[in-house]
Protein backbone atom coordinates (compact mmCIF):
# COMPACT_ATOMS: atom_id res chain seq x y z
CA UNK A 1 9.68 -147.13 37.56
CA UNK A 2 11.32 -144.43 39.13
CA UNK A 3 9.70 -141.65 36.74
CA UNK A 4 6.65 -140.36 38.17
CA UNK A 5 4.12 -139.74 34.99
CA UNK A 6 2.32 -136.77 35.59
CA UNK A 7 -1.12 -138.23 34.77
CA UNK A 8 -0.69 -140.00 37.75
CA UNK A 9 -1.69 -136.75 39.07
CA UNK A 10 -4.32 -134.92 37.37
CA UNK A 11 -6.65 -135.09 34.62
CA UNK A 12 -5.28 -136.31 31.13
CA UNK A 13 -7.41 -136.76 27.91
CA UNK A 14 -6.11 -139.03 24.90
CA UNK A 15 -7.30 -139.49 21.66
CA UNK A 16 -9.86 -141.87 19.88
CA UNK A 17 -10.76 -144.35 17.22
CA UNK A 18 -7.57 -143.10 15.36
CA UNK A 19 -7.74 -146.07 12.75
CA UNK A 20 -11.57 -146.20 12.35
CA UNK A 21 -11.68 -142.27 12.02
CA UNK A 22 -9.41 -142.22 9.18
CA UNK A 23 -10.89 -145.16 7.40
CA UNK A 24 -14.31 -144.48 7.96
CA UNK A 25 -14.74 -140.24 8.14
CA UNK A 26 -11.65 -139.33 5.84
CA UNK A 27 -11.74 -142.05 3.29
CA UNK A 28 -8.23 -143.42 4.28
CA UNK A 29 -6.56 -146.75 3.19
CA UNK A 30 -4.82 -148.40 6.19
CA UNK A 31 -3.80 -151.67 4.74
CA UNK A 32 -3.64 -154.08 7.47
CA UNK A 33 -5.49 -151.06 10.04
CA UNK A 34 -1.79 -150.10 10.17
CA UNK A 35 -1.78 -146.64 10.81
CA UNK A 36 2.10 -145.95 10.79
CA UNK A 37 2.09 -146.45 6.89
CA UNK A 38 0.98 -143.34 6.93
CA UNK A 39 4.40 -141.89 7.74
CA UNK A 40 5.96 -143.26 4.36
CA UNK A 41 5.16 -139.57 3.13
CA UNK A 42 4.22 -136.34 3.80
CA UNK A 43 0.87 -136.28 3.09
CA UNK A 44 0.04 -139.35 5.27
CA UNK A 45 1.86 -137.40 7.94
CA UNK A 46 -0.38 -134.23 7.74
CA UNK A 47 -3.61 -136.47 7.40
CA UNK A 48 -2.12 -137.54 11.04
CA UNK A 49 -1.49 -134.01 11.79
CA UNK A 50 -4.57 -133.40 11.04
CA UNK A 51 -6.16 -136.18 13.17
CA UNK A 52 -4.91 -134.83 16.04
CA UNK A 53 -5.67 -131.64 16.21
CA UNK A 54 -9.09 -131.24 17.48
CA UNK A 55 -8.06 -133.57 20.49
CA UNK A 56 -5.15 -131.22 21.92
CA UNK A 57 -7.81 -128.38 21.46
CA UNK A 58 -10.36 -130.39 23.72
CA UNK A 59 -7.27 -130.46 26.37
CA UNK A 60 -6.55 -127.11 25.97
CA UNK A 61 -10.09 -126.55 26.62
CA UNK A 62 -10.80 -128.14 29.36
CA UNK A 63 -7.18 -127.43 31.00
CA UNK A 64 -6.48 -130.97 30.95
CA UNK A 65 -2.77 -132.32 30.19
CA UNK A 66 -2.66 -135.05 27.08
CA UNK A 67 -1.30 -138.02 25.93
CA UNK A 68 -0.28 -137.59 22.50
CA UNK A 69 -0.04 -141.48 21.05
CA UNK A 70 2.80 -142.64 18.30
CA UNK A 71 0.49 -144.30 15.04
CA UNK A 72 2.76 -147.30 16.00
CA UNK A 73 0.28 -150.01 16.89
CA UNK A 74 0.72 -151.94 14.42
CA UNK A 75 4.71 -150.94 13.73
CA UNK A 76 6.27 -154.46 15.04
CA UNK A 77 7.79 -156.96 12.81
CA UNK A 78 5.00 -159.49 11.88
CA UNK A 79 3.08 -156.80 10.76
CA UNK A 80 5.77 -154.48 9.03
CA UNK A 81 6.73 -158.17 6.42
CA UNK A 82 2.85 -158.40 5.84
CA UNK A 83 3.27 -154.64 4.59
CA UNK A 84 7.11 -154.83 2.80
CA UNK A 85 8.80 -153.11 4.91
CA UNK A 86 12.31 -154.27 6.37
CA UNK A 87 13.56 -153.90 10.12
CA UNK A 88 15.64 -150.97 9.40
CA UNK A 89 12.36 -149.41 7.27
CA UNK A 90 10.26 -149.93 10.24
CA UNK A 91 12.57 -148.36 13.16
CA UNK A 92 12.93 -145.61 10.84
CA UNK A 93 8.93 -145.13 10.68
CA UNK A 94 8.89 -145.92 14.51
CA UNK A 95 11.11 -142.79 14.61
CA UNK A 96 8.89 -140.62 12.49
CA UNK A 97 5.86 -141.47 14.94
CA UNK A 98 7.87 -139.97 18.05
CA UNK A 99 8.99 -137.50 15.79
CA UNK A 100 5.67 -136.34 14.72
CA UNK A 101 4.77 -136.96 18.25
CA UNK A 102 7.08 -134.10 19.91
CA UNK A 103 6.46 -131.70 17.33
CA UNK A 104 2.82 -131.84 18.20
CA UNK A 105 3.23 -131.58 21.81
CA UNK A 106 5.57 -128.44 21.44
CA UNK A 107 4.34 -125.53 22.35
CA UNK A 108 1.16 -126.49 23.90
CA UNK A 109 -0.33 -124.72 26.72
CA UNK A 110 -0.96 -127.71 28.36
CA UNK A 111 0.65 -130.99 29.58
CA UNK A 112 1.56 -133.29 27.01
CA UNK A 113 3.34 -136.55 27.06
CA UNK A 114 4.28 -138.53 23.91
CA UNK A 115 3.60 -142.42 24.56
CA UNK A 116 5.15 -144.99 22.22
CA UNK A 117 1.92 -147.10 21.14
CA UNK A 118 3.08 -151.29 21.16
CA UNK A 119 0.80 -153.27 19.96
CA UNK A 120 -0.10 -157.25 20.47
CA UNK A 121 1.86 -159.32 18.03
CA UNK A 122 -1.34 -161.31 16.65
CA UNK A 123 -5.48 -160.07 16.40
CA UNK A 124 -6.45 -157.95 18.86
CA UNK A 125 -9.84 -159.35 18.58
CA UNK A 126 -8.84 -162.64 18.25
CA UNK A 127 -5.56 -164.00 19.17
CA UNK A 128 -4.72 -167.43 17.70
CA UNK A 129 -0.85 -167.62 18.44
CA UNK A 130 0.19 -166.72 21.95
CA UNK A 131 3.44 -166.33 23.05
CA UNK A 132 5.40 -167.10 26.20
CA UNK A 133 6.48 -164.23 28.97
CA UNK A 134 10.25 -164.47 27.32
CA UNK A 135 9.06 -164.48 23.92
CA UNK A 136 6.93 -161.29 24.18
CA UNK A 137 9.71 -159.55 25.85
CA UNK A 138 12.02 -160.38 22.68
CA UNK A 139 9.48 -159.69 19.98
CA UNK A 140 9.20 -156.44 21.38
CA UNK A 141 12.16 -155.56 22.70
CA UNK A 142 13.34 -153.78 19.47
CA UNK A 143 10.52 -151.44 18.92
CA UNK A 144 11.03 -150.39 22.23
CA UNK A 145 14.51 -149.64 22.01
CA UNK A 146 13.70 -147.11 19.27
CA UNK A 147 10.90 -145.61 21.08
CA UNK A 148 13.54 -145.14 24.12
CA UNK A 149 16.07 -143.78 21.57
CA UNK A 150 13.71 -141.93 20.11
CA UNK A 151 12.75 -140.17 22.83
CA UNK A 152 9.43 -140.99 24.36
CA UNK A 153 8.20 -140.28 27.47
CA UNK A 154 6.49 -143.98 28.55
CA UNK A 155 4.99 -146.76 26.77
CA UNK A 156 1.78 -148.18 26.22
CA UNK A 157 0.71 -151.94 25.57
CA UNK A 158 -2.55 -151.19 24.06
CA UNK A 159 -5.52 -153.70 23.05
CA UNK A 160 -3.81 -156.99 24.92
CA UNK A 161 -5.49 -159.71 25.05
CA UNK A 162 -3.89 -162.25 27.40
CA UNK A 163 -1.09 -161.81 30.13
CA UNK A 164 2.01 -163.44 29.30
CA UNK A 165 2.18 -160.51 25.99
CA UNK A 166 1.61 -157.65 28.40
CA UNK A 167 4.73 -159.10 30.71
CA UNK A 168 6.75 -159.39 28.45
CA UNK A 169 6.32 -155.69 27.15
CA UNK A 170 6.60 -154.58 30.58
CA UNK A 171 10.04 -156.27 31.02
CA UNK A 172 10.92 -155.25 27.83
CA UNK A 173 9.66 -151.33 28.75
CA UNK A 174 11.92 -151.72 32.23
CA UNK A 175 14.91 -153.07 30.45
CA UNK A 176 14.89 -149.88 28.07
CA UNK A 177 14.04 -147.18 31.01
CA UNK A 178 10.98 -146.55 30.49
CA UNK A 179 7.68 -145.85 32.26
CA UNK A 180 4.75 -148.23 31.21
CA UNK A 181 1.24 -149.03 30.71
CA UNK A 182 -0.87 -152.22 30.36
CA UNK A 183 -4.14 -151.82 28.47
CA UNK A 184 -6.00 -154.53 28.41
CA UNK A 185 -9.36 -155.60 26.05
CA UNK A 186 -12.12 -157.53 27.54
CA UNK A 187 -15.06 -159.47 25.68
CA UNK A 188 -18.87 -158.46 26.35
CA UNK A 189 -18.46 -160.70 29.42
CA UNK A 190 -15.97 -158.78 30.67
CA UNK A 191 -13.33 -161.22 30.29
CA UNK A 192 -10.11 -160.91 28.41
CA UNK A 193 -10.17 -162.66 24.39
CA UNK A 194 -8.49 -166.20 26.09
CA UNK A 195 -11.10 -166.26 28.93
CA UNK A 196 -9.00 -164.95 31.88
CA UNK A 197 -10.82 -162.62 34.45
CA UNK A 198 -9.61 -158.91 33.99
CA UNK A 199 -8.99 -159.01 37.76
CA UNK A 200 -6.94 -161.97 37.41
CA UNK A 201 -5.03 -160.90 34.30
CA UNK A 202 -4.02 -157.43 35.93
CA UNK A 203 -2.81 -159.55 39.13
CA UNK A 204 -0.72 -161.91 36.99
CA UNK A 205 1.22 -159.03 35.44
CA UNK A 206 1.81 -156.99 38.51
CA UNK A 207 2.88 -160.64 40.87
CA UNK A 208 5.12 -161.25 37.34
CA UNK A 209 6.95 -157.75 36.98
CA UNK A 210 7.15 -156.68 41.02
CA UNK A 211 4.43 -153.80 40.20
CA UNK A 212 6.40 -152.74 37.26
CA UNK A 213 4.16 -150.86 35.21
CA UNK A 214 2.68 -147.37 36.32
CA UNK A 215 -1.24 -148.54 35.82
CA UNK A 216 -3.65 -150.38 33.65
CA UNK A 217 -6.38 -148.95 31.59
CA UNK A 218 -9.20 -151.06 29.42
CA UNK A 219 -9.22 -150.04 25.78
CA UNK A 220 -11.52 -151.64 22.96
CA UNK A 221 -14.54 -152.85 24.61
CA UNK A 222 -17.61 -150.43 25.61
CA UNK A 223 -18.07 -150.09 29.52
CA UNK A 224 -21.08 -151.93 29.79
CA UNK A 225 -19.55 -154.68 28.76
CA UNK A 226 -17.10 -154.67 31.75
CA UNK A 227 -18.83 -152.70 34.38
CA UNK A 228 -20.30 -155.58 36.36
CA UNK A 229 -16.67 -157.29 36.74
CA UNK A 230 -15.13 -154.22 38.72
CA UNK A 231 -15.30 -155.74 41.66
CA UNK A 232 -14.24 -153.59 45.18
CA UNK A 233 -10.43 -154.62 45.79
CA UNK A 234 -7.16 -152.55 45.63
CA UNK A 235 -6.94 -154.10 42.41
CA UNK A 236 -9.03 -151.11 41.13
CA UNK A 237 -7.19 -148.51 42.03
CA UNK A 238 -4.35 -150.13 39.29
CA UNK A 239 -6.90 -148.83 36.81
CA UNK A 240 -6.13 -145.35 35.87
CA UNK A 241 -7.18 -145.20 32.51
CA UNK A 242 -10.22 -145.39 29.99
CA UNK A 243 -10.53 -145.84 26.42
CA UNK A 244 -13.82 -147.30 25.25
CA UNK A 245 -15.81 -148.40 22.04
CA UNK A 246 -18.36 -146.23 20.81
CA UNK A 247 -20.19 -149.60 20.14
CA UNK A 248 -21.94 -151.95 22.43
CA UNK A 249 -21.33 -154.92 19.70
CA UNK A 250 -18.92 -157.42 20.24
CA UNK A 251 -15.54 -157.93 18.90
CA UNK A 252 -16.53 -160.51 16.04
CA UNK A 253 -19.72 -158.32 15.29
CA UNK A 254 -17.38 -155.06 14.85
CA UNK A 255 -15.01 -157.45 12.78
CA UNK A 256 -18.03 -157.98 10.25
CA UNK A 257 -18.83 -154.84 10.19
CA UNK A 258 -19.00 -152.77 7.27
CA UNK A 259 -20.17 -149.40 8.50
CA UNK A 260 -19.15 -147.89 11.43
CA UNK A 261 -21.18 -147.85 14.37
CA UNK A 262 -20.61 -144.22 16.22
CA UNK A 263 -23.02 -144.86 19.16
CA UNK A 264 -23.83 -141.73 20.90
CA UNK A 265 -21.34 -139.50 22.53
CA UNK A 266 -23.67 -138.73 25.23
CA UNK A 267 -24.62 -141.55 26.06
CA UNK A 268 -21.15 -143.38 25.75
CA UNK A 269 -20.01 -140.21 28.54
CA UNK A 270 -23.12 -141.09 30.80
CA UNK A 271 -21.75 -144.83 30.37
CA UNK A 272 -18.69 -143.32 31.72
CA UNK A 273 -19.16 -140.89 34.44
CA UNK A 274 -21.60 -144.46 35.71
CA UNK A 275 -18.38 -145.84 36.60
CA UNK A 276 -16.67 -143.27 38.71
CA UNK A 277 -17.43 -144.69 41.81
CA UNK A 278 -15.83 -147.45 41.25
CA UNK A 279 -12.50 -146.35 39.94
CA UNK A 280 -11.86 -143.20 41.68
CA UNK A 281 -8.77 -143.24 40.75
CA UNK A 282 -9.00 -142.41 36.85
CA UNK A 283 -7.16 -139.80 35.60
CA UNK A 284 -6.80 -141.00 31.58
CA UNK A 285 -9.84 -140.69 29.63
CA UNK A 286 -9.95 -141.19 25.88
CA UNK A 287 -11.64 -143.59 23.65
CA UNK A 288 -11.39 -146.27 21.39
CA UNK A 289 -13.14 -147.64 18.03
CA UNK A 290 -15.80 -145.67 16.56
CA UNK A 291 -15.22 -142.89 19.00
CA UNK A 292 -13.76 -139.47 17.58
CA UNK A 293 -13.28 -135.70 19.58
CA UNK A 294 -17.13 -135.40 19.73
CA UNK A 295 -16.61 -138.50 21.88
CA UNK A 296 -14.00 -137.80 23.96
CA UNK A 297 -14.81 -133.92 24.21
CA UNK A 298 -18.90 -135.73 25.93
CA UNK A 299 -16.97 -138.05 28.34
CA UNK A 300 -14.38 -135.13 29.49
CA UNK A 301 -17.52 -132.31 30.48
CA UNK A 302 -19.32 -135.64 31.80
CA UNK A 303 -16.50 -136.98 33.84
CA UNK A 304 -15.78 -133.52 35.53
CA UNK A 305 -19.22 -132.72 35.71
């Protein structure tokens, strides 16, 4: 894309476990882990508010820009029936979320660029309907379209589990304007949900779209499940960004779970700063389920450190 993100430049933060924080520390119902029902009313909306908070104070901390996610991950259509809501419902909460989004990044001292959160269509611990390339493009092709009317600054496909999904949202992203990003989830073997090599996976996308989308991060796994597959090749340097479990259980254990397993900040940032040799080029660092600011706020010091 022809819009140069600035995190491509310097230091960013993100946020964390958004949907296990608010289930597990505030006592939240997210029917269907669908954060975006939230924005049916305002109190949802400040409980987001509220969520947050303490993560554009960490960036304002450490002088770090940040980038502030939509609750959309779960606002596409399969999910929005499963919850009642119609099309026109759900583009209307899809423009709350970029709403909310902006007004949160206003006025900060610090970078801030709102990212319109996609989701994949099916699990994203266990995908048991894949689509094709084309298909992806038109499943998601509408919440996309909002998120560009809307306003947004990029796009994010977070938590994919096999290529052809993250193509098509990349299409889809290019057809609409918009910078994007692939995130992809790996197994404790390192290997994406359907088996496919991380490596290979983040070739197939970029030999699909010409390049198309501004980097690739990992979300949703810890990094020592994926640390011996990062292999030396240019291929590394498409990683730019970081979001990890606070967990070192698998998907299907975390599934089962029903407590939630924090880990320890520290060591998840040591786990962190172990990789920086390797991807030198990382300039996103957040984190995923079971991580909160205390998280996030460890791997930052640790990273710069």
């Amino acid at each position: 894309m022809s819009q140069r993100l600035p995190q491509l430049d310097s230091l960013f933060l993100t946020d964390g476990g958004l949907e296990t924080t608010l289930i597990f520390h505030r006592g939240v119902d997210l029917p269907e882990f669908a954060s975006f029902d939230l924005l049916k009313s305002e109190e949802g909306t400040e409980e987001l508010r509220r969520y947050f908070e303490p993560y554009l104070a960490l960036a304002r901390e450490h002088g770090t820009g940040f980038v502030l996610d939509t609750a959309t991950w779960r606002a596409s259509p399969d999910w929005a029936e499963k919850l009642g809501y119609s099309m026109d419902e759900l583009d209307d909460l899809n423009r709350k979320a970029v709403a909310l989004a902006r007004e949160l990044g206003e006025g900060q001292p610090v970078p801030v660029v709102v990212n319109g959160v996609v989701g994949p269509r099916g699990d994203g611990y266990d995908p048991d309907d894949f689509m094709s390339a084309a298909e992806a493009e038109s499943y998601h092709a509408r919440q996309i379209g909002v998120f560009a009317e809307a306003g947004v600054d990029m796009v994010s496909a977070i938590t994919m589990t096999y290529a052809d999904e993250a193509i098509g949202i990349v299409r889809a992203a290019v057809a609409a304007g918009l910078p994007v990003v692939v995130s992809f989830t790996v197994e404790t073997d390192g290997r994406l949900p359907n088996g496919q090599a991380l490596r290979e996976a983040i070739d197939e996308v970029d030999a699909a779209t010409d390049g198309a989308a501004a980097y690739f991060m990992i979300n949703c796994a810890h990094p020592r499940h994926f640390a011996d597959v990062l292999e030396e090749g240019p291929w590394l340097g498409r990683i730019r960004g970081l979001r990890a479990n606070a967990s070192t259980k698998s998907h299907a254990e975390l599934d089962e779970a029903e407590e939630l397993d924090e880990g320890d900040p520290a060591e998840l940032a040591a786990d962190y700063r172990a990789l920086r040799s390797r991807l030198a080029g990382m300039s996103v660092l957040g984190g995923c389920c079971g991580t909160d600011h205390r998280h996030v706020g460890e791997v930052c010091a640790a990273w710069r450190n």
